[in-house]
Protein backbone atom coordinates (compact mmCIF):
# COMPACT_ATOMS: atom_id res chain seq x y z
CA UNK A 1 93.29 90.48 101.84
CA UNK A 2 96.38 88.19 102.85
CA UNK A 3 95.41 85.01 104.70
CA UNK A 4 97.31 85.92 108.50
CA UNK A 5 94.25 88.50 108.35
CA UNK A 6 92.05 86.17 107.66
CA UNK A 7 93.07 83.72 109.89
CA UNK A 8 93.48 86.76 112.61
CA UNK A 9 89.67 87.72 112.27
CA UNK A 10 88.41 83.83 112.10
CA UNK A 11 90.16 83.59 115.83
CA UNK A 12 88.35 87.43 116.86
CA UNK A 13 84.93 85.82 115.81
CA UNK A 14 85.56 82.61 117.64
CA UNK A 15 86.47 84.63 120.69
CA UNK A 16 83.23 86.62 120.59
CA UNK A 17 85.70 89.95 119.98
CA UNK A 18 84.08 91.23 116.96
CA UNK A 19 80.61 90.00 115.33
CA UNK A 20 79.92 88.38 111.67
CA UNK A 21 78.65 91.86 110.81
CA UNK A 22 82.08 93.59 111.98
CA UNK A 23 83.96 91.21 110.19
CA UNK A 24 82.16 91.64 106.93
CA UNK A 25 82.77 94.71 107.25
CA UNK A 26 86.57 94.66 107.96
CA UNK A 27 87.30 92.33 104.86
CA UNK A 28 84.98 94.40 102.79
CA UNK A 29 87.70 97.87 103.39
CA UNK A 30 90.71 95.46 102.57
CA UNK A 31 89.27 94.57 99.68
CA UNK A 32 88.39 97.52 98.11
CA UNK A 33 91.43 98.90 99.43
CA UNK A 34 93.89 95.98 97.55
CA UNK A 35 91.74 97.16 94.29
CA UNK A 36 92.37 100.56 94.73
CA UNK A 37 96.21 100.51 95.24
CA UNK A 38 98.09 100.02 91.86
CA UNK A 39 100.66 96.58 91.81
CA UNK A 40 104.18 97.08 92.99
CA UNK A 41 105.37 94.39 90.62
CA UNK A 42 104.23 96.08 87.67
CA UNK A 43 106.88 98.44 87.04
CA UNK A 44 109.48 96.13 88.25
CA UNK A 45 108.31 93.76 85.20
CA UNK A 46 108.04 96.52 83.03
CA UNK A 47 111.76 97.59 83.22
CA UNK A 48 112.90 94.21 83.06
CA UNK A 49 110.94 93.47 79.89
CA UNK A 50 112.57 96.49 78.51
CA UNK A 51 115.94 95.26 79.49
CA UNK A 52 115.27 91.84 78.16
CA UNK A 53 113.71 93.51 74.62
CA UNK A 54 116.96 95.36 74.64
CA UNK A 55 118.86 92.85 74.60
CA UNK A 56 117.31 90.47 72.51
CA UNK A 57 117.20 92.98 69.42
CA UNK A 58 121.09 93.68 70.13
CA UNK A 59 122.36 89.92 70.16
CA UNK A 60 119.83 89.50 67.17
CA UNK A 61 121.84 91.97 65.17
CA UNK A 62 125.16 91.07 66.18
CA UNK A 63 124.73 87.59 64.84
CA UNK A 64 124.35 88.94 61.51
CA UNK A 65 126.66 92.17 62.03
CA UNK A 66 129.39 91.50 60.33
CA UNK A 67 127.73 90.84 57.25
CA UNK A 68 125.55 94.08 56.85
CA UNK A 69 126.36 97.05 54.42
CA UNK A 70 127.06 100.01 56.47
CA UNK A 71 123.66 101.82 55.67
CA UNK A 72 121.62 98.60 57.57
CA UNK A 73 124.11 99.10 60.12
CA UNK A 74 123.45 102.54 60.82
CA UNK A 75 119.64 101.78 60.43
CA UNK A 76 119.63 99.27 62.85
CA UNK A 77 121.83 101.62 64.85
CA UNK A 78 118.71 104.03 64.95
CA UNK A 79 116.11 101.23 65.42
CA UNK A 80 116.13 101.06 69.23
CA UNK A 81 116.13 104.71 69.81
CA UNK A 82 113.17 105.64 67.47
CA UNK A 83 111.15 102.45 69.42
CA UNK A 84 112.82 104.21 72.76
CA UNK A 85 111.17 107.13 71.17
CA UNK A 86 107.89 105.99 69.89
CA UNK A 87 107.16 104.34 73.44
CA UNK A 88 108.06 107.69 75.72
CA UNK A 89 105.89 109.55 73.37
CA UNK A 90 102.59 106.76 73.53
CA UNK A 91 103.64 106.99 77.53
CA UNK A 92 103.81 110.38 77.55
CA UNK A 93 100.62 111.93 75.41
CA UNK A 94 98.10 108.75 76.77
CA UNK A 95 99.54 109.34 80.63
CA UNK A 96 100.20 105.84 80.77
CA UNK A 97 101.10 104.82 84.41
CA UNK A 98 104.07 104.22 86.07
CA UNK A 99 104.62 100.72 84.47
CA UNK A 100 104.61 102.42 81.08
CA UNK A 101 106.56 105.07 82.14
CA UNK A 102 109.33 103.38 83.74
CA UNK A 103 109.76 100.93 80.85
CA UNK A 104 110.00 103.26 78.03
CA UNK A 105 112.23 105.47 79.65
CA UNK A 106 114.78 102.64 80.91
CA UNK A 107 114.69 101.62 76.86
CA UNK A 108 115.12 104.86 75.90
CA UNK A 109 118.14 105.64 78.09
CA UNK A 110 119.74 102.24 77.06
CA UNK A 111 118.68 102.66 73.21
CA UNK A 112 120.79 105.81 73.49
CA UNK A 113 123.73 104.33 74.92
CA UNK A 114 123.72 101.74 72.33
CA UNK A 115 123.35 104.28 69.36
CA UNK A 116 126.05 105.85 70.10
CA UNK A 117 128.02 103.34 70.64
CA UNK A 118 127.70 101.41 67.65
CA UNK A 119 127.89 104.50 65.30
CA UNK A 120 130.94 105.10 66.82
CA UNK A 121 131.64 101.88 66.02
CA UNK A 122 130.26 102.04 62.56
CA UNK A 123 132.47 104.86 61.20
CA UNK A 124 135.45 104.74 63.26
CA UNK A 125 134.78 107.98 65.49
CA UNK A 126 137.26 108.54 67.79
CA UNK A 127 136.92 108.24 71.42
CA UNK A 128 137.25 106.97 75.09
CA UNK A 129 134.54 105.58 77.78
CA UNK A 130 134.97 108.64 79.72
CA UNK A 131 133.77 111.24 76.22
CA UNK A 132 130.82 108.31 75.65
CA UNK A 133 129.36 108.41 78.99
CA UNK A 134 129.41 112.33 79.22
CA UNK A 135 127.51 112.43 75.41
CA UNK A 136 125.40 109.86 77.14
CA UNK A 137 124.24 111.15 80.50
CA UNK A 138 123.73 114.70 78.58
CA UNK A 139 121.68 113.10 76.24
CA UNK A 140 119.20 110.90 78.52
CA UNK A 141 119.39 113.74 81.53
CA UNK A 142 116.20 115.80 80.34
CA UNK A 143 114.20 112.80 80.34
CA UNK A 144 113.75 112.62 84.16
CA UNK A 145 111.96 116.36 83.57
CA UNK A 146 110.19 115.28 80.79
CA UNK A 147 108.66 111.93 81.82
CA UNK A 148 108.88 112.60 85.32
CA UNK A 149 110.65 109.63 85.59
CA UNK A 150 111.58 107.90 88.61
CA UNK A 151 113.73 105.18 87.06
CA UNK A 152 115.58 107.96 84.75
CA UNK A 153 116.80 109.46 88.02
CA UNK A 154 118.20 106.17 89.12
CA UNK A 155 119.86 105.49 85.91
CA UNK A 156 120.87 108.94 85.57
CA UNK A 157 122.96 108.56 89.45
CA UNK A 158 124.69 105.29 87.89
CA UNK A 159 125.88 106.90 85.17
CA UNK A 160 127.46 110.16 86.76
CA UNK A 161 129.21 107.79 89.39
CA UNK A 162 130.58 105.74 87.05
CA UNK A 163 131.54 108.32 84.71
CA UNK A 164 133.03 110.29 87.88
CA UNK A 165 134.88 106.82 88.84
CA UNK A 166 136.43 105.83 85.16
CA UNK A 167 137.37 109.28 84.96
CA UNK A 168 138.98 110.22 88.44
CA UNK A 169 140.30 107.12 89.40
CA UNK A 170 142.63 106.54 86.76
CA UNK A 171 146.20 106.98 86.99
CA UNK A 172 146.55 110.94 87.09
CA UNK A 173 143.37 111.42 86.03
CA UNK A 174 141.47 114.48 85.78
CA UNK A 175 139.23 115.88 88.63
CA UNK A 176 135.45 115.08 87.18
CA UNK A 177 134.38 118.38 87.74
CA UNK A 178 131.38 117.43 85.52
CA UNK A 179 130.02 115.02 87.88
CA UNK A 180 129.27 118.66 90.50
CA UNK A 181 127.08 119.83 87.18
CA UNK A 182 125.06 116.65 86.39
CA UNK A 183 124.19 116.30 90.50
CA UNK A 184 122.76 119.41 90.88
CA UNK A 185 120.61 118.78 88.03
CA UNK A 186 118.89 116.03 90.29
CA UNK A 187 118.24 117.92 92.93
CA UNK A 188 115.08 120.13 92.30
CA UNK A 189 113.70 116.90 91.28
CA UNK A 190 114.58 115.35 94.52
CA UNK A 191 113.44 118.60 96.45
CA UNK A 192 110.10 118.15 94.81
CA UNK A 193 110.39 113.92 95.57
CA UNK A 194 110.90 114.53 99.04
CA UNK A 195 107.94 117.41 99.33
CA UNK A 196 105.28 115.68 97.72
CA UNK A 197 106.13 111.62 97.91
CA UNK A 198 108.71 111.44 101.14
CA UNK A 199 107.05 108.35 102.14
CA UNK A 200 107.23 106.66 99.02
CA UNK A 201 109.84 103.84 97.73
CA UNK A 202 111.81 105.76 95.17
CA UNK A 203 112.61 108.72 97.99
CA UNK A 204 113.89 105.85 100.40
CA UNK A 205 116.13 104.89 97.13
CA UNK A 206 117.60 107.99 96.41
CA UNK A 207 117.96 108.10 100.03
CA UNK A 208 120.33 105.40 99.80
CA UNK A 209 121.86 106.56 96.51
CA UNK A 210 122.45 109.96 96.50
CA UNK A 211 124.77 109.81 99.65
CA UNK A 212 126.21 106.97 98.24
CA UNK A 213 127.53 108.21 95.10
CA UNK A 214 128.90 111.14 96.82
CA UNK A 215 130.79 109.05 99.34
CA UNK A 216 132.21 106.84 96.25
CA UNK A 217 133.40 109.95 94.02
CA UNK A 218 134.83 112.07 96.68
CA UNK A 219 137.94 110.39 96.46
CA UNK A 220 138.65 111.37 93.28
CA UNK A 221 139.00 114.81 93.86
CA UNK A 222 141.64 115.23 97.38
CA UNK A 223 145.52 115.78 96.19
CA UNK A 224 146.68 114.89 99.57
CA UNK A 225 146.19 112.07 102.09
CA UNK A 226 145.51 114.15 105.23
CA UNK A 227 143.21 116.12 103.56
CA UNK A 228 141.09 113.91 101.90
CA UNK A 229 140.17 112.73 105.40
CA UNK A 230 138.70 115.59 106.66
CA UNK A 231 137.28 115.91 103.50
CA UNK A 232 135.17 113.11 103.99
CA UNK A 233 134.71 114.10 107.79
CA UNK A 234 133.17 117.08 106.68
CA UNK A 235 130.97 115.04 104.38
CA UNK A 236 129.81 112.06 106.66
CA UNK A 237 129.03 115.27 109.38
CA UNK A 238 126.91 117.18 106.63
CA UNK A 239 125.27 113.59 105.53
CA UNK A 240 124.59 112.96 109.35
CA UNK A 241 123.18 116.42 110.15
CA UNK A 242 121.05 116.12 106.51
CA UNK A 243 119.52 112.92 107.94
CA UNK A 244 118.90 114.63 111.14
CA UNK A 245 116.07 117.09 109.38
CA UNK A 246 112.36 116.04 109.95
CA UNK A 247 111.97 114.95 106.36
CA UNK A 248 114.34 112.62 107.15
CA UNK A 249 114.44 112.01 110.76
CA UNK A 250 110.71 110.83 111.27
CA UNK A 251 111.52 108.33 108.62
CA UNK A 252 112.42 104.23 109.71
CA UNK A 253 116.26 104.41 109.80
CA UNK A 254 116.29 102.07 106.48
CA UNK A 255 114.70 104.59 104.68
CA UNK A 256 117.58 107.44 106.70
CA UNK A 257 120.51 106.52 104.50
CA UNK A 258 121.54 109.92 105.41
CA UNK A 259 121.75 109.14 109.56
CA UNK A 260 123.11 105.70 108.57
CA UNK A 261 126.11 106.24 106.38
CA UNK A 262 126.69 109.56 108.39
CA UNK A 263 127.20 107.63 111.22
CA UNK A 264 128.99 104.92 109.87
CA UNK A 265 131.37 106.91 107.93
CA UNK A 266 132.15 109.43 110.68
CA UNK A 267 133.15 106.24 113.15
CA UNK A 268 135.04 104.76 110.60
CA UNK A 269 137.02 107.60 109.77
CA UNK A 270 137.89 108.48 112.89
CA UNK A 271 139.09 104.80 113.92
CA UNK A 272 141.55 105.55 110.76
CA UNK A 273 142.35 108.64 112.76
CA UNK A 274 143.05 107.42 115.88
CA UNK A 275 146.23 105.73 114.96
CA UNK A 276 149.25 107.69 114.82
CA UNK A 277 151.03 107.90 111.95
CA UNK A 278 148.18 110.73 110.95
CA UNK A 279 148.76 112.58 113.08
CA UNK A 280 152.54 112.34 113.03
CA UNK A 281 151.92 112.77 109.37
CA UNK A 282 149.53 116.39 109.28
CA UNK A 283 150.71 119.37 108.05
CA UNK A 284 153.22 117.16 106.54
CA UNK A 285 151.53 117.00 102.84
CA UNK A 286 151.89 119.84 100.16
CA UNK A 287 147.79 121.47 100.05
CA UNK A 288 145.89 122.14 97.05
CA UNK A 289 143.94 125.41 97.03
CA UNK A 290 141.57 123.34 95.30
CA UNK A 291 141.44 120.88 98.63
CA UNK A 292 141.43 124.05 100.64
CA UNK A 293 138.29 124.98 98.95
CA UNK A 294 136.03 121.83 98.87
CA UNK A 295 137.11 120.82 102.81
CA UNK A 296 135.94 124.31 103.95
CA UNK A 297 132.82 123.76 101.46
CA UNK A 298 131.79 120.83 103.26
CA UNK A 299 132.70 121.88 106.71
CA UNK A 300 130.53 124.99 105.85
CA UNK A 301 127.84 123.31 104.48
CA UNK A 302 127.82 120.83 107.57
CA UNK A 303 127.83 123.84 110.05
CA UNK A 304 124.60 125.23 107.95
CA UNK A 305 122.72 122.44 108.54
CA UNK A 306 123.18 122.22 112.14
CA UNK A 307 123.00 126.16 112.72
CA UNK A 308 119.47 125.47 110.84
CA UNK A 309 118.24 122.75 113.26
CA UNK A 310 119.39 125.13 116.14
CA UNK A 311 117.62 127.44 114.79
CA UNK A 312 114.45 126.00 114.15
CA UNK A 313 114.37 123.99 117.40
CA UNK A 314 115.02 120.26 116.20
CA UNK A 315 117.73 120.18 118.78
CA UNK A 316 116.42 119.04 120.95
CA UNK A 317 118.99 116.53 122.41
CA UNK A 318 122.65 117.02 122.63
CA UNK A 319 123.82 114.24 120.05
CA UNK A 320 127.81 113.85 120.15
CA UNK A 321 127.54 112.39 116.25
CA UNK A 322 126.50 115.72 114.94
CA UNK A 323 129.58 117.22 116.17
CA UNK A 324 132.46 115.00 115.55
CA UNK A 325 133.48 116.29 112.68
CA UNK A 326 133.68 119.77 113.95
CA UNK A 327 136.17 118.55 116.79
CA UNK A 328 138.26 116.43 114.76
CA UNK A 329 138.53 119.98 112.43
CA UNK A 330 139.59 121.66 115.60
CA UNK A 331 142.25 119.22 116.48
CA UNK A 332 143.48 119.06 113.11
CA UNK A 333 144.25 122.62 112.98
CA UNK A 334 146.04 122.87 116.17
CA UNK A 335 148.44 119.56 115.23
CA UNK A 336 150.94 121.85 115.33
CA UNK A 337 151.18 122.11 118.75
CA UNK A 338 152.08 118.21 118.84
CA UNK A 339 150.02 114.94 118.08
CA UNK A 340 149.96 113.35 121.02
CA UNK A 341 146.98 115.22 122.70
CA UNK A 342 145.45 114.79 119.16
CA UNK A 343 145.86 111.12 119.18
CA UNK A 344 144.62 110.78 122.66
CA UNK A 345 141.37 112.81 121.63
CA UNK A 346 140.53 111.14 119.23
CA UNK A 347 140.61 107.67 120.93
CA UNK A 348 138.64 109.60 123.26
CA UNK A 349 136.41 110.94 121.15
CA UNK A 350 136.02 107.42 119.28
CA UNK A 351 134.94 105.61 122.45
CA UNK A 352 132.29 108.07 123.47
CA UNK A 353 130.55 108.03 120.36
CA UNK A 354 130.60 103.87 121.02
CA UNK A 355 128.93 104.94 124.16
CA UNK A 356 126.66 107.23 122.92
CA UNK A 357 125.46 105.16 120.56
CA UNK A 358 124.56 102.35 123.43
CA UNK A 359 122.45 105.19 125.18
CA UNK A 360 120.56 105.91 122.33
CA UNK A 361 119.94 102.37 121.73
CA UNK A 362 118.58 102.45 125.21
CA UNK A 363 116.63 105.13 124.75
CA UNK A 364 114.71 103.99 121.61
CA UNK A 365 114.64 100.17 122.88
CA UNK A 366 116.75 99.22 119.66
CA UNK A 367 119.13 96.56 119.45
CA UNK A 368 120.78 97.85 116.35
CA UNK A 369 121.71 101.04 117.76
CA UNK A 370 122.61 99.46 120.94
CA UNK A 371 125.13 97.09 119.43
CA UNK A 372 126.45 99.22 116.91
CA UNK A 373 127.91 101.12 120.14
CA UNK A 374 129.28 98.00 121.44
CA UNK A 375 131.26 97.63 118.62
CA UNK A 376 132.24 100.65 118.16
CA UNK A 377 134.14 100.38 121.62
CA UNK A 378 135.37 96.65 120.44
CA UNK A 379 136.62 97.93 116.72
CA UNK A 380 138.99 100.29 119.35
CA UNK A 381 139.85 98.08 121.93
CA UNK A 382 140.64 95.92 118.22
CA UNK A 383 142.61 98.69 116.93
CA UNK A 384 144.80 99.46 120.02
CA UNK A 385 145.71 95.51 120.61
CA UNK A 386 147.96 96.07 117.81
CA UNK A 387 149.76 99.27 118.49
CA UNK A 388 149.94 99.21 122.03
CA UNK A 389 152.57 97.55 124.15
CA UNK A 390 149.74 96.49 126.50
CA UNK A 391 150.22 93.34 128.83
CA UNK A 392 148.26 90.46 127.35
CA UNK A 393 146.47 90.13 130.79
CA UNK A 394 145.05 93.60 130.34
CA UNK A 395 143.91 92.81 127.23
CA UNK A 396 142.30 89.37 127.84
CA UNK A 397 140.49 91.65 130.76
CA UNK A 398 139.47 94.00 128.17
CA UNK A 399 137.92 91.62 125.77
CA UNK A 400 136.05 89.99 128.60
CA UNK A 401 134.91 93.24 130.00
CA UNK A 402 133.63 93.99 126.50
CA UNK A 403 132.10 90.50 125.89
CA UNK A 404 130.09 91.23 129.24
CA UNK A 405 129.21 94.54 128.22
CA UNK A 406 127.58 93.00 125.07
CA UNK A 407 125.49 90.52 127.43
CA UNK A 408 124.21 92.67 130.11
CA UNK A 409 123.13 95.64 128.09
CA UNK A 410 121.03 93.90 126.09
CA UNK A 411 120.11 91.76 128.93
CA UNK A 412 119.24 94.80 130.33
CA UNK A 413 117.05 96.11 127.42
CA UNK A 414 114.83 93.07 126.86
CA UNK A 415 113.99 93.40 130.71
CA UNK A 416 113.30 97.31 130.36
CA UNK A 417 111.03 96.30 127.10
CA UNK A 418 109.44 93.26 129.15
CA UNK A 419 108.47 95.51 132.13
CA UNK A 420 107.29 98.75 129.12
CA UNK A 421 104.84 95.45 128.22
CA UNK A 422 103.55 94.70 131.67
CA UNK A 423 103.07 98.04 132.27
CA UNK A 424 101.13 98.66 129.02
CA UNK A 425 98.99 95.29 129.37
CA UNK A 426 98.25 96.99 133.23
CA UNK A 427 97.24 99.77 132.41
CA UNK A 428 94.57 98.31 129.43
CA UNK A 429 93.29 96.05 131.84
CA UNK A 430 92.96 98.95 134.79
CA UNK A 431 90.81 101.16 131.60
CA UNK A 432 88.91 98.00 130.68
């Protein structure tokens, strides 16, 4: 039992609140409660003693490397992953807990990186990064079944992203088609995650991660400027919508990475999009089929999700960030009939998410939310200083219209939360 609860139920016996017998009582639940829950820390230790083990047995060989015949070499090659080995299989047939588990599997994945590597290295086999992390993240990726490994999953997303970055990213490089393959093989174990441990750490992680990775290796598959836009328009909407499902919705926002980068992205995006060379630019760009294909596929997938929450009633509120996407799509296939309504839209469209945003700050008494709208509206106001041959009074008004915007809203939540108090402390006292 920490000592603010102490302290907190010393002050409720001095007060005559509770009695010694109460109080016993109370510290004797935290107690056996604190026993009963298993230490955070532990696997955190555990994988960084693996790492650090790693490590030490790899700089202890190099120092002598260069003097070894090539059969130590390709023992001591082999070492790590038959200890990576030994300790999944102890972790495994004793169900060890998740200290165990996490640190013989983070070995094990990093033994097998440095095998191959340095038998590569040991008989001259041909290759690039790009071949070495794909043998490598097909290797390792049946662990996460196997050990039902939390930390394998982590290590697993890593690997694919940077596999789908050193791959796609290069200079002409090859679409990492791969990278499709080896995410779907996370997700029934995130399905599973998210239906039996949604609460837990790991899920608000992978929350975090798996949205993040897709973000980061999208742009390595668009051919064309324009269209890798709305590509990742459709995919911030689809993120947004995901985030808005009750697994995720009931959730603290920092847990919602869904809600979070969905929103983010989608605002961001469309500040890009409110300038006008885009639009001056659309239509303008020779199309992939391929680009065709995965913009509808997100756009698609995005319209499935929200046609499920219609469907199922979690629509409750009209919520202008779930749809964005789906009216930027609309103006961007009518560009043809010029860009000028298209730019005005989207400024438009730009400043009433900015003021959406503020309501639903209001709404949920958050400051976060609140301000996030506010500068939404100020990134804008930002934006069009520069490309706007507005009189530098106007603008001065602007800024100081926005600058009190920022002080009275907020001003005018703290008094709506300070008179949500009275009413509550009221009402207690009215009951007592």
């Amino acid at each position: 039992m920490n000592s603010k609860l102490k302290s907190e139920l010393a002050e409720l016996l001095e007060a005559d609140i509770i009695t010694t017998d109460t109080a016993q009582k109370i510290t004797a639940y935290y107690h056996t409660k604190n026993e009963a829950r298993p230490n955070r820390l532990f696997p955190i230790f555990g994988v960084l003693g693996a790492l650090l083990s790693g490590l030490g047995i790899i700089l202890i060989i190099a120092h002598n490397w260069d003097t070894m015949p090539k059969t130590i070499k390709t023992v001591f090659a082999f070492l790590p992953l038959l200890i990576g080995q030994i300790a999944c299989s102890y972790s495994f047939i004793k169900k060890k807990g998740t200290a165990w588990v996490a640190s013989s599997t983070t070995f094990l994945v990093l033994a097998v990186g440095a095998t191959i590597s340095l038998v590569s290295q040991i008989y001259n086999i041909p290759g690039n990064i790009n071949d070495f992390l794909l043998v490598w993240i097909a290797i390792t990726a049946p662990l996460m079944y196997l050990m039902r490994s939390n930390i394998a999953v982590l290590l697993h997303l890593v690997l694919i992203t940077w596999y789908a970055c050193s791959l796609g990213y290069t200079y002409r490089g090859p679409t990492p088609w791969w990278y499709v393959l080896l995410l779907a093989w996370v997700v029934p174990y995130y399905f599973r995650l998210q239906k039996q441990k949604a609460a837990s750490n790991i899920s608000g992680v992978l929350n975090w991660l798996l949205p993040l990775s897709l973000i980061i290796v999208l742009g390595t598959f668009p051919n064309s400027q324009s269209m890798g836009f709305l590509m990742y328009l459709g995919l911030f909407g689809l993120l947004y919508n995901l985030g808005e499902l009750p697994v995720f919705k009931h959730q603290k926002l920092r847990r919602n990475g869904y809600t979070v980068m969905g929103s983010l992205g989608t605002t961001t995006v469309l500040m890009m999009l409110s300038f006008r060379w885009f639009w001056e630019e659309a239509g303008q760009d020779s199309f992939e089929p391929i680009d065709t294909l995965i913009t509808s596929t997100l756009y698609v997938a995005a319209l499935g999700v929200l046609g499920y929450l219609y469907l199922n009633k979690h629509l409750k509120n009209f919520n202008l960030f779930q749809y964005a996407f789906l009216i930027v799509g609309v103006l961007y296939l009518t560009h043809s009939l010029g860009y000028v309504h298209n730019i005005v839209l989207t400024n438009v469209l730009v400043a009433a998410l900015g003021l959406f945003a503020i309501k639903i700050g209001i709404h949920k008494s958050s400051y976060a939310i609140l301000n996030y709208g506010l500068i939404i509206i100020t990134v804008l106001i930002i934006c069009r200083f520069f490309d706007t041959d507005l009189d530098f009074i106007f603008r001065g008004i602007l800024f100081i219209a926005v600058g009190m915007g920022f002080f009275f809203t907020n001003y005018l939540l703290l008094k709506k939360q300070r008179n949500t108090n009275v009413l509550v402390t009221q009402k207690t006292e009215n009951d007592a």
